[in-house]
N, C-alpha and C. Protein backbone atom coordinates (compact mmCIF):
# COMPACT_ATOMS: atom_id res chain seq x y z
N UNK A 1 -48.06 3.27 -23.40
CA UNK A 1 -47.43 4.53 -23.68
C UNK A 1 -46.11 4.28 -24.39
N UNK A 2 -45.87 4.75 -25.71
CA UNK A 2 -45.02 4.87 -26.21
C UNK A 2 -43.33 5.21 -25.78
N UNK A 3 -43.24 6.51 -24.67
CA UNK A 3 -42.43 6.68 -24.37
C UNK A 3 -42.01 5.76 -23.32
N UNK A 4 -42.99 4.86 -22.50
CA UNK A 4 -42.23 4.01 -21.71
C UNK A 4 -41.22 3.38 -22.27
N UNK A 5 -42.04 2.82 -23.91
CA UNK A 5 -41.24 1.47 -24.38
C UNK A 5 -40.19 1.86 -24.78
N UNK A 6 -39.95 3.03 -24.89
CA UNK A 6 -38.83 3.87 -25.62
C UNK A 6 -37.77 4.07 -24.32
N UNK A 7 -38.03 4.17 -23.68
CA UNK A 7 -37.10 4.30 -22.56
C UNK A 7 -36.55 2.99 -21.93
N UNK A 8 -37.44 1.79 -21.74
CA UNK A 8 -36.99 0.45 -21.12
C UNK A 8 -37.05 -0.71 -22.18
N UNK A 9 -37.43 -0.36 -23.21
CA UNK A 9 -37.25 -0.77 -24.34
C UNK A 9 -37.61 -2.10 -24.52
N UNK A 10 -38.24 -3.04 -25.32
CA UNK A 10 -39.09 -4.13 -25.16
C UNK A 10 -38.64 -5.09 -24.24
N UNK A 11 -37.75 -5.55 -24.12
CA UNK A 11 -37.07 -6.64 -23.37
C UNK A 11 -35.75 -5.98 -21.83
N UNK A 12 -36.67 -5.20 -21.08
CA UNK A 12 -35.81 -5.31 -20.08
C UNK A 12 -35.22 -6.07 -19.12
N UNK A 13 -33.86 -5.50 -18.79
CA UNK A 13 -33.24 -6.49 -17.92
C UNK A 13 -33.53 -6.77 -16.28
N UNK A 14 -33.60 -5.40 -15.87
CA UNK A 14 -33.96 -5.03 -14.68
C UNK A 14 -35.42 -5.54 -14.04
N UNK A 15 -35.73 -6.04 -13.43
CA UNK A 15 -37.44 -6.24 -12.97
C UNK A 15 -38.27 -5.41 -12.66
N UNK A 16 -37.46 -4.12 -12.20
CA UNK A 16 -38.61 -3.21 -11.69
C UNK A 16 -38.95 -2.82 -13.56
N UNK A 17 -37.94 -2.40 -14.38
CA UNK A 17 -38.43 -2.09 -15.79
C UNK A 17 -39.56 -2.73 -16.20
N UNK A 18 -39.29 -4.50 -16.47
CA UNK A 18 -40.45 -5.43 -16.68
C UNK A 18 -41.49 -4.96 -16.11
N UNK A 19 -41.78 -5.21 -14.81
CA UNK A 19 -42.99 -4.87 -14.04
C UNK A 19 -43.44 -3.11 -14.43
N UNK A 20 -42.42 -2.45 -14.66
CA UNK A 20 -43.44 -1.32 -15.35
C UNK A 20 -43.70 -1.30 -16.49
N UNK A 21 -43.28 -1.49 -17.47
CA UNK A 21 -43.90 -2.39 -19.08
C UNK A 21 -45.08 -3.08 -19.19
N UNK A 22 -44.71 -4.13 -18.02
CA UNK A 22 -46.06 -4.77 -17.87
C UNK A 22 -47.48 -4.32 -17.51
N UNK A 23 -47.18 -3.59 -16.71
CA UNK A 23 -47.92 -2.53 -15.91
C UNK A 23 -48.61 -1.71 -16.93
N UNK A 24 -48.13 -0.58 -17.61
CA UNK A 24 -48.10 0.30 -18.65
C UNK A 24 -48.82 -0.11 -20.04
N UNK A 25 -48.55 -1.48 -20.20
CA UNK A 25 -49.16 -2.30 -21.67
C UNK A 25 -50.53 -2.69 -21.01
N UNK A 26 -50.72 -2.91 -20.09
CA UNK A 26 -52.17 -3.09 -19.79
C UNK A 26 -53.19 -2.29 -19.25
N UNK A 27 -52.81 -1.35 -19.46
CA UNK A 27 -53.31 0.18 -19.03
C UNK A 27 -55.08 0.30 -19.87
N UNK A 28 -54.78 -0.45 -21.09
CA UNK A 28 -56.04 -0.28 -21.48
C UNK A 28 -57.05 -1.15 -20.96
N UNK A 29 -56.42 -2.39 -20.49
CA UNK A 29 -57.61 -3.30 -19.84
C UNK A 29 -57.89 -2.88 -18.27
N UNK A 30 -57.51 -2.54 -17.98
CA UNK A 30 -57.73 -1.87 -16.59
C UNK A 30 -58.52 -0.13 -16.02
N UNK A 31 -59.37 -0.13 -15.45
CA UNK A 31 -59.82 0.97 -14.76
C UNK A 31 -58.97 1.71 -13.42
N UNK A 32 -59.23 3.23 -14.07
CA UNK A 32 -58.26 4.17 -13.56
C UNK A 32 -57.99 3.61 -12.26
N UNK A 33 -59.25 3.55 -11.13
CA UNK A 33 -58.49 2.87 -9.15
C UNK A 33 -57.43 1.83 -9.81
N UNK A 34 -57.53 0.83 -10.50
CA UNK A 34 -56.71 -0.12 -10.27
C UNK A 34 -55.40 0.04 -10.79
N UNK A 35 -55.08 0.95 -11.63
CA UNK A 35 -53.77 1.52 -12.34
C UNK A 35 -53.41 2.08 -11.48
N UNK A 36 -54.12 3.20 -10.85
CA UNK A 36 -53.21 3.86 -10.02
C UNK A 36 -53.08 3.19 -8.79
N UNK A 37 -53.99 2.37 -7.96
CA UNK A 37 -53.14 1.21 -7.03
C UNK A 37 -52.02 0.62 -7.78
N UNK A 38 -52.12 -0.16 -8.27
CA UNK A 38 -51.02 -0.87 -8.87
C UNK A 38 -49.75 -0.37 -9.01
N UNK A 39 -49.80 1.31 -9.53
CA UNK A 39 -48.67 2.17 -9.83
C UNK A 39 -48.18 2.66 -8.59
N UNK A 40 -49.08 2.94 -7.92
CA UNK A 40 -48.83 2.91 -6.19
C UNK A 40 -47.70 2.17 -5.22
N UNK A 41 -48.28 0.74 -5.88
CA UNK A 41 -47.85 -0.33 -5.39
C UNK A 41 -46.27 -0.47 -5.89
N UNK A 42 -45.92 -0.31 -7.30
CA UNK A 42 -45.09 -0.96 -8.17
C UNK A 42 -44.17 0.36 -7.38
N UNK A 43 -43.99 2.00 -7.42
CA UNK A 43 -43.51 2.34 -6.53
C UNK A 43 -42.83 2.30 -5.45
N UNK A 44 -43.46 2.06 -4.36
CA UNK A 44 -43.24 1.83 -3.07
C UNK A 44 -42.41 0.38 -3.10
N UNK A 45 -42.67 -0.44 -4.12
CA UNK A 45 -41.72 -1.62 -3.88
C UNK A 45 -40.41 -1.33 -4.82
N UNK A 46 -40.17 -0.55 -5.72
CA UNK A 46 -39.17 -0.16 -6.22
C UNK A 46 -38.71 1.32 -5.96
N UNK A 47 -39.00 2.12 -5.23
CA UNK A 47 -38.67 3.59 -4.76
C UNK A 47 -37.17 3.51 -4.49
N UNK A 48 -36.41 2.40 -3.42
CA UNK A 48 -34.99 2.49 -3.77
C UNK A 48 -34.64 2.40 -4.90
N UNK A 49 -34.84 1.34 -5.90
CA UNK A 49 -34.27 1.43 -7.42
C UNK A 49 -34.24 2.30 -8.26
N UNK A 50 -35.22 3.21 -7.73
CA UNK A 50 -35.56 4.43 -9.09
C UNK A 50 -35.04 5.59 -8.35
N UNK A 51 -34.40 6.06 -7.00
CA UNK A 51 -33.61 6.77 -6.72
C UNK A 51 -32.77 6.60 -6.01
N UNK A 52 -31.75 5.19 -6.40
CA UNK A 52 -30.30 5.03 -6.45
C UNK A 52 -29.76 6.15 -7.17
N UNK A 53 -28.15 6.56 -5.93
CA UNK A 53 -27.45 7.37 -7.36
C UNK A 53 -26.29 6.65 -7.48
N UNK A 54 -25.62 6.81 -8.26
CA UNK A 54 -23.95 6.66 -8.70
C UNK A 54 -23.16 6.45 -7.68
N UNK A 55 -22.40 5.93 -6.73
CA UNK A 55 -21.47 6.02 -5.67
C UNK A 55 -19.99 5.70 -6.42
N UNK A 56 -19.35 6.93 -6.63
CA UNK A 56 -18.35 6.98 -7.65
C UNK A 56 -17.58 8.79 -7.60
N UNK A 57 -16.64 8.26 -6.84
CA UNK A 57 -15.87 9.27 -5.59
C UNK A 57 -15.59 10.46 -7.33
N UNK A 58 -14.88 9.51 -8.40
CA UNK A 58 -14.34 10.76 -9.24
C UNK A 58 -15.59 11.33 -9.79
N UNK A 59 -16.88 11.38 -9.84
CA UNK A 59 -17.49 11.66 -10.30
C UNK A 59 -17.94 13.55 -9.50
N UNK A 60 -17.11 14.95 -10.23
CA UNK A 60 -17.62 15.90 -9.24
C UNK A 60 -19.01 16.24 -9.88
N UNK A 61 -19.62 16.50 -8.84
CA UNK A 61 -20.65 17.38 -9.18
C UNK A 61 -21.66 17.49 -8.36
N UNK A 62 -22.67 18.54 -8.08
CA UNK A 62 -22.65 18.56 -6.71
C UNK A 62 -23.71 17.66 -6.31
N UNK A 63 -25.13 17.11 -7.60
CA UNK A 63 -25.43 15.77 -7.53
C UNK A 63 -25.56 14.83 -7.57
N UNK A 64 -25.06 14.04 -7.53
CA UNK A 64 -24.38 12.66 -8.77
C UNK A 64 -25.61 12.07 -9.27
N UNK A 65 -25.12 11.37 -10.38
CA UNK A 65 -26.79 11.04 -11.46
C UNK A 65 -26.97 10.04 -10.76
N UNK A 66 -28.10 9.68 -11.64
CA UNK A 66 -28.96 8.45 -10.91
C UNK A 66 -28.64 7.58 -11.80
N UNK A 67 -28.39 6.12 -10.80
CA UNK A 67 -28.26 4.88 -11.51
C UNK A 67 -28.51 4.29 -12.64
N UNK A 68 -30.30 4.15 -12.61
CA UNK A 68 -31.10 3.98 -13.66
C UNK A 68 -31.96 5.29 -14.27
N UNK A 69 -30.62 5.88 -15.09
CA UNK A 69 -32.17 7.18 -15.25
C UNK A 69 -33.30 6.89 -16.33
N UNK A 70 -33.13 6.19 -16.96
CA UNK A 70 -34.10 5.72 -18.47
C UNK A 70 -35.52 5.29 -17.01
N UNK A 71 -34.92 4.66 -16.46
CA UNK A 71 -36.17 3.59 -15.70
C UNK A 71 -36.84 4.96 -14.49
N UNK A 72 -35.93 5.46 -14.32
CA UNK A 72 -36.91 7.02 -13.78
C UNK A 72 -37.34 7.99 -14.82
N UNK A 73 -36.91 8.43 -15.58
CA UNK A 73 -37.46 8.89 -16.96
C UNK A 73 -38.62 8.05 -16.98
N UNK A 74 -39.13 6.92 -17.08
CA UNK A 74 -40.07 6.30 -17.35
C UNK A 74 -41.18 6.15 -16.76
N UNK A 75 -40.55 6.03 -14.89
CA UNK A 75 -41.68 6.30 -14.23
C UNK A 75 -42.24 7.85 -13.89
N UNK A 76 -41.61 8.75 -13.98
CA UNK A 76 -41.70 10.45 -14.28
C UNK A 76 -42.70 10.37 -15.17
N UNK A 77 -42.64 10.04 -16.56
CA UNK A 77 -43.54 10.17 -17.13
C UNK A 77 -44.88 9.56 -17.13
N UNK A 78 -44.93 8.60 -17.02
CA UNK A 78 -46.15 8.28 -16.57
C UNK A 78 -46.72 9.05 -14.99
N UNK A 79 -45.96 9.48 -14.34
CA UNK A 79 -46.55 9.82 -12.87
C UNK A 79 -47.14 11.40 -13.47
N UNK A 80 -46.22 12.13 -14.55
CA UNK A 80 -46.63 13.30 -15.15
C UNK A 80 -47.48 13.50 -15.76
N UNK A 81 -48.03 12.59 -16.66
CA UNK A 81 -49.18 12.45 -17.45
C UNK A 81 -50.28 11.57 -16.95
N UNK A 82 -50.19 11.53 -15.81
CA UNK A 82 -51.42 10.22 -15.01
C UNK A 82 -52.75 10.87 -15.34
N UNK A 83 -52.99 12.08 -14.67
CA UNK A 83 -54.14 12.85 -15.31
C UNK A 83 -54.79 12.72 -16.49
N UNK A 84 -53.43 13.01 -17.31
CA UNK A 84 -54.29 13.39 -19.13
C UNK A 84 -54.60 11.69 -19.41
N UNK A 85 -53.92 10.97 -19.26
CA UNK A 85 -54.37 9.20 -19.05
C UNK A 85 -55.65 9.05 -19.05
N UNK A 86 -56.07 9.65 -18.32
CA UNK A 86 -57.63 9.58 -17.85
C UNK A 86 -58.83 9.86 -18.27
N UNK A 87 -58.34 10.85 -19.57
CA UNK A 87 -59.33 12.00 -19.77
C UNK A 87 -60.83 11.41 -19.96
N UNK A 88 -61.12 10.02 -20.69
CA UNK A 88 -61.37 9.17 -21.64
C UNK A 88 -62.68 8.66 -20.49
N UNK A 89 -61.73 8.55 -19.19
CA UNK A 89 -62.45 7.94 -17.87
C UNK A 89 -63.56 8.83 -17.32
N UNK A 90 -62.65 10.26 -17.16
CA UNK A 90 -63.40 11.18 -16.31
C UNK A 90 -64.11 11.95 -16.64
N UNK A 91 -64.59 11.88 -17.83
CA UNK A 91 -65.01 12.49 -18.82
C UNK A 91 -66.04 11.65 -20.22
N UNK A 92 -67.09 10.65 -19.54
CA UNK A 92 -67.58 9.77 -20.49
C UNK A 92 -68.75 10.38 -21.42
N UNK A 93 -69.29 11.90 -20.72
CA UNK A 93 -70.35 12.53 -21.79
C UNK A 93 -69.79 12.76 -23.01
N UNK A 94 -68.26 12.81 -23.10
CA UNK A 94 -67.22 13.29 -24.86
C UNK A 94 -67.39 12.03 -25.36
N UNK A 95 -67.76 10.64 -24.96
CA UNK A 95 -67.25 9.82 -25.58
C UNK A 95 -66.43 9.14 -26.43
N UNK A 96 -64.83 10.05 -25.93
CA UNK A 96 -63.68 9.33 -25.81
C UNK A 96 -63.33 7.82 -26.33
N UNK A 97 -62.31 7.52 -27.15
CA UNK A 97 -62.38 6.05 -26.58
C UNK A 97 -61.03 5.99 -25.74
N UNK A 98 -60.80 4.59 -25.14
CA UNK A 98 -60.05 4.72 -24.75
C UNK A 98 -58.51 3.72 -25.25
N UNK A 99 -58.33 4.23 -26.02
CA UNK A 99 -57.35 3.85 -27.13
C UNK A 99 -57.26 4.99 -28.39
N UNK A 100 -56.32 5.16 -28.92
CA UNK A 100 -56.08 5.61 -30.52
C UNK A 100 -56.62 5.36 -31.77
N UNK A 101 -56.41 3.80 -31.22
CA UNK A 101 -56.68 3.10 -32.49
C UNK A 101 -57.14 3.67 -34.26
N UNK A 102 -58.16 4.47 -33.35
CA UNK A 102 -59.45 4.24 -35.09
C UNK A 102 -58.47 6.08 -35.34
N UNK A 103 -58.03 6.37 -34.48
CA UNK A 103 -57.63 7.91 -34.93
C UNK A 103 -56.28 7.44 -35.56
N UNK A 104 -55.40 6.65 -34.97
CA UNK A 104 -54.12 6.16 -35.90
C UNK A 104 -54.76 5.27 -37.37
N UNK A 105 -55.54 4.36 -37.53
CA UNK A 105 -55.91 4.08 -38.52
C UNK A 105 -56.84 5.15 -39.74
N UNK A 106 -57.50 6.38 -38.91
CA UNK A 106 -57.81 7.13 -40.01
C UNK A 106 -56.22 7.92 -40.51
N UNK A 107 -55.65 8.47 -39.69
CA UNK A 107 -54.80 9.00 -40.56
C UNK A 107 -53.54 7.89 -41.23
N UNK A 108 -53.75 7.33 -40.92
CA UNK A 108 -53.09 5.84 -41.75
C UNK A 108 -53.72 6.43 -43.19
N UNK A 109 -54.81 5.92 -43.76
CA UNK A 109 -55.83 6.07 -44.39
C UNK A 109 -55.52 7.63 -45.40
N UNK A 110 -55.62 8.17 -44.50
CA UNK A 110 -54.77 9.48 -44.77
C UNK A 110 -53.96 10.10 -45.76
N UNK A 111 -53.04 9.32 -45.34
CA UNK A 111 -51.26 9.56 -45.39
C UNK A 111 -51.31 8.68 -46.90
N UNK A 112 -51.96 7.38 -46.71
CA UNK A 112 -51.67 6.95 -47.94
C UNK A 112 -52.15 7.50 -48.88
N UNK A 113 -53.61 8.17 -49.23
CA UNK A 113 -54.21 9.05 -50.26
C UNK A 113 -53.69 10.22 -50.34
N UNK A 114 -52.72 10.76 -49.78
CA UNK A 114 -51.88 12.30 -49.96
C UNK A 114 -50.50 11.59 -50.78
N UNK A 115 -50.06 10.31 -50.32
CA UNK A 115 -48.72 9.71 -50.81
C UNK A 115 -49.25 9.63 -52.43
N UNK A 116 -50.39 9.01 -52.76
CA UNK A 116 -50.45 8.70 -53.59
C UNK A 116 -50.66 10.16 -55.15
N UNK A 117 -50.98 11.05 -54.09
CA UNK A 117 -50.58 12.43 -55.18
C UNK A 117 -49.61 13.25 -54.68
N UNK A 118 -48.57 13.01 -54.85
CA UNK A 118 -47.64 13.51 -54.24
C UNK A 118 -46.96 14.58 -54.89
N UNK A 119 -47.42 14.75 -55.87
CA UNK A 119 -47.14 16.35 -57.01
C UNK A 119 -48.13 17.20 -56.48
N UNK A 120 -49.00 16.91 -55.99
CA UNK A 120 -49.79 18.20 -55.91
C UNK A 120 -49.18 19.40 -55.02
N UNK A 121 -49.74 20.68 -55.58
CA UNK A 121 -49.62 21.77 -54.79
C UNK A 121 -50.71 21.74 -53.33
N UNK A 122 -49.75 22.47 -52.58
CA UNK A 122 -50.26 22.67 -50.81
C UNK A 122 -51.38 22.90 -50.92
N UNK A 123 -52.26 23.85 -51.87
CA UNK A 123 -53.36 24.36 -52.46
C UNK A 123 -54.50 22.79 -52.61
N UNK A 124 -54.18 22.37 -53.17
CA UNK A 124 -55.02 21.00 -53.63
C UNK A 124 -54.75 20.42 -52.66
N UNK A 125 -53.54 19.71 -52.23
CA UNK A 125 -53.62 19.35 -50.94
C UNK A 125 -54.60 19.64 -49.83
N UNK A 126 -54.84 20.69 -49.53
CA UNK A 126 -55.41 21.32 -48.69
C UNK A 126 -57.03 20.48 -48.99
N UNK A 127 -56.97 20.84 -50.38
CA UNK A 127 -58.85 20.75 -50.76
C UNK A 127 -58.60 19.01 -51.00
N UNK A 128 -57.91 18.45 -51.39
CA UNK A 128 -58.49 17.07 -50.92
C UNK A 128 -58.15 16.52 -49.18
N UNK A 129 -57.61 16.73 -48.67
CA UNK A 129 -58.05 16.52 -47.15
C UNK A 129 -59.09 16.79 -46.94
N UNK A 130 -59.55 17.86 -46.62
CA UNK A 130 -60.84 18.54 -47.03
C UNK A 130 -62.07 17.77 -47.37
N UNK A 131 -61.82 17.39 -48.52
CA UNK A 131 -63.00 16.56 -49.46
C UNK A 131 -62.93 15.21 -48.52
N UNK A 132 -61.66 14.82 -48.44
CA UNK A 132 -62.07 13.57 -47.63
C UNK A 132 -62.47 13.43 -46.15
N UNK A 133 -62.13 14.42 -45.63
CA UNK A 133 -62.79 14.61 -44.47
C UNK A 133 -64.20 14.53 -44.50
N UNK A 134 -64.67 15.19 -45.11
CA UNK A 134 -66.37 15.64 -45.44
C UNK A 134 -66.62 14.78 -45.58
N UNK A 135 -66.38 14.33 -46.50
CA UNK A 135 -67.15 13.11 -46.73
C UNK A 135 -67.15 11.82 -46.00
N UNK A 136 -66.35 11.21 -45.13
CA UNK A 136 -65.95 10.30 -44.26
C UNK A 136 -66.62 10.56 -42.98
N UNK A 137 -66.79 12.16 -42.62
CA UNK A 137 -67.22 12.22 -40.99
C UNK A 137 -67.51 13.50 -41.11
């Protein structure tokens, strides 16, 4: 997930961060029980770290922030989107995959054949997406 890496950012310092990076990047080799044990797990052994707050008398307000908020931001989101994670799993008659991949590489694909007419009107635009759609799938 993108927004993890965006939040603890490739090289964290902290361990519980690492261990959820790590965690998170292998999401695709792993089946849903064992992610969510694991996320379970990674939790319960970091639950103080991810709701430490601030102990810092000048600080008013009536809740003081949290220590690490990027690294709760991070696990929030994944605990928020655990469901839609899944869809791919719980749901194998759509035949889903379970990755992006070929959907980031078609519009890769895309992007470069619209770059490459880049005068055209929205109008034509329109009708070559279009055309290439059709014809591709």
């Amino acid at each position: 997930m993108l927004i993890v890496r965006r939040y603890l950012t490739q090289d964290p310092e902290i361990e519980a961060s690492r261990e959820l990076l790590e965690l998170v990047n292998g999401i695709t080799a792993t089946d849903k029980e064992s992610f969510i044990g694991a996320f379970g797990k990674w939790y319960d052994k970091y639950r103080d770290v991810i709701n430490e707050w601030v102990h810092d008398g000048r600080i008013k307000r009536k809740t003081p922030p949290y220590m690490r908020p990027r690294l709760r931001s991070a696990y929030l989101s994944v605990k928020r989107n655990m469901p839609l994670l899944w869809t791919f799993y719980d749901h194998p008659e759509t035949g889903l995959p379970n990755t992006n991949n070929a959907l980031e590489g078609f519009f890769s694909d895309l992007k470069t054949k619209v770059r490459v007419h880049s005068g055209i009107s929205k109008e034509h635009r329109k009708k070559l997406l279009n055309e290439y759609i059709r014809r591709h799938y």
